[in-house]
Protein backbone atom coordinates (compact mmCIF):
# COMPACT_ATOMS: atom_id res chain seq x y z
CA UNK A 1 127.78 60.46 21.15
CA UNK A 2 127.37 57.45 23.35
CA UNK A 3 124.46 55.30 22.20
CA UNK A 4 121.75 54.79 24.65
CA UNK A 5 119.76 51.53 24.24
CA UNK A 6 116.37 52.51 25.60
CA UNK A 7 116.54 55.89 23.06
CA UNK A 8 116.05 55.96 19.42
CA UNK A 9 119.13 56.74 17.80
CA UNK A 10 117.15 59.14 15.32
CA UNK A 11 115.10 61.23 17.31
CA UNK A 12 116.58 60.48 20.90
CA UNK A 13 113.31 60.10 22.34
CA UNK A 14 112.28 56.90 24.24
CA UNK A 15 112.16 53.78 22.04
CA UNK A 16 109.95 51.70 24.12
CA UNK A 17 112.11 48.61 23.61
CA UNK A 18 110.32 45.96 25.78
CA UNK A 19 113.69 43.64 25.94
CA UNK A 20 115.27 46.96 27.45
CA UNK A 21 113.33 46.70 30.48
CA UNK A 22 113.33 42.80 30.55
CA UNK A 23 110.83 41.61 28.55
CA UNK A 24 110.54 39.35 25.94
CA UNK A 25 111.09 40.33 22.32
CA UNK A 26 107.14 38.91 22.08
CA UNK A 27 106.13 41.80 24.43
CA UNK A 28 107.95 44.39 22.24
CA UNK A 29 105.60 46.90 19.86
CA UNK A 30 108.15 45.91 16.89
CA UNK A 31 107.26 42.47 17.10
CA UNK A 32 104.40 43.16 15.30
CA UNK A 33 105.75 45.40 12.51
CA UNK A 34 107.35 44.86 9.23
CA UNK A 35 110.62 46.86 9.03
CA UNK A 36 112.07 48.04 5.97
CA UNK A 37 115.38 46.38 4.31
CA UNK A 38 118.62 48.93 5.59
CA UNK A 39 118.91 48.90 1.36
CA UNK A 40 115.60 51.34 1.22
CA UNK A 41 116.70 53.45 4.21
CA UNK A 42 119.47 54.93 1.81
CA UNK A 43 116.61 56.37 0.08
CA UNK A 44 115.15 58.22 2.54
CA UNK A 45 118.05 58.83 5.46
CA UNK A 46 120.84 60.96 4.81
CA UNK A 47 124.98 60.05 5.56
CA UNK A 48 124.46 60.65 9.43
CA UNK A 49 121.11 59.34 10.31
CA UNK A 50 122.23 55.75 8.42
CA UNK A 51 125.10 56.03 10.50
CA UNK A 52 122.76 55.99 13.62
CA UNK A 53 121.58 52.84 12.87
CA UNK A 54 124.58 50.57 13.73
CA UNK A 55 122.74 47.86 15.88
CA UNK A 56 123.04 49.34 19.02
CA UNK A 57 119.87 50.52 19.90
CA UNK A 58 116.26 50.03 17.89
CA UNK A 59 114.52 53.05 16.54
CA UNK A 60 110.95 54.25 17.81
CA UNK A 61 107.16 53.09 16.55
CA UNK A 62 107.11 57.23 15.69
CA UNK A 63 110.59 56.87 13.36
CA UNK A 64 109.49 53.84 12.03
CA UNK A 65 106.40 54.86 11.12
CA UNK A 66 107.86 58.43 9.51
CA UNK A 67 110.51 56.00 7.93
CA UNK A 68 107.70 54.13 6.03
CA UNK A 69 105.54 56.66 5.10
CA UNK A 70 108.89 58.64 3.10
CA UNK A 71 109.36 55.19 1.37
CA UNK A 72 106.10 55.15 0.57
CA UNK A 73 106.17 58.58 -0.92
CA UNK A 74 109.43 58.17 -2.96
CA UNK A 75 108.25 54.70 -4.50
CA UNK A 76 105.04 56.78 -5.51
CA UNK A 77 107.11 59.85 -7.00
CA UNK A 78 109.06 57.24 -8.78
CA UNK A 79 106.30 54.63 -9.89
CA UNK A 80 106.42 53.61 -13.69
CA UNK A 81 103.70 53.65 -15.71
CA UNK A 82 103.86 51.34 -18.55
């Protein structure tokens, strides 16, 4: 599959990139969120979806907001109580 920049390579719906239609990285959505570390995504993406993420194109605000609540989730299944 060829990677298409303005697409989210997880859902293949429009990422809204603001740089993609030549902007500055200010002007972009993701400017203003915190992303998580590509270490937590193993805990929540499978083989194939991590391989989606090589660089070439950013994810959507609806991914990354999916993304975060499942980490959220898992670090609450797996809080310890001491």
């Amino acid at each position: 599959m060829t990677e298409q920049p303005k697409q989210c390579p997880l859902c293949q719906r429009a990422n809204g990139c603001s740089v993609q239609t030549g902007k500055t990285i200010e002007q972009c959505w993701c400017s203003k969120q915190s992303f998580p570390d590509k270490d937590l995504l193993v805990q929540v993406l499978d083989r194939d979806k991590q391989a989606l993420l090589n660089g070439t194109a950013c994810i959507c605000e609806s991914c990354l907001e999916s993304l975060m609540a499942d980490l959220t989730a898992q670090q609450t299944l797996y809080k310890r109580i001491d």
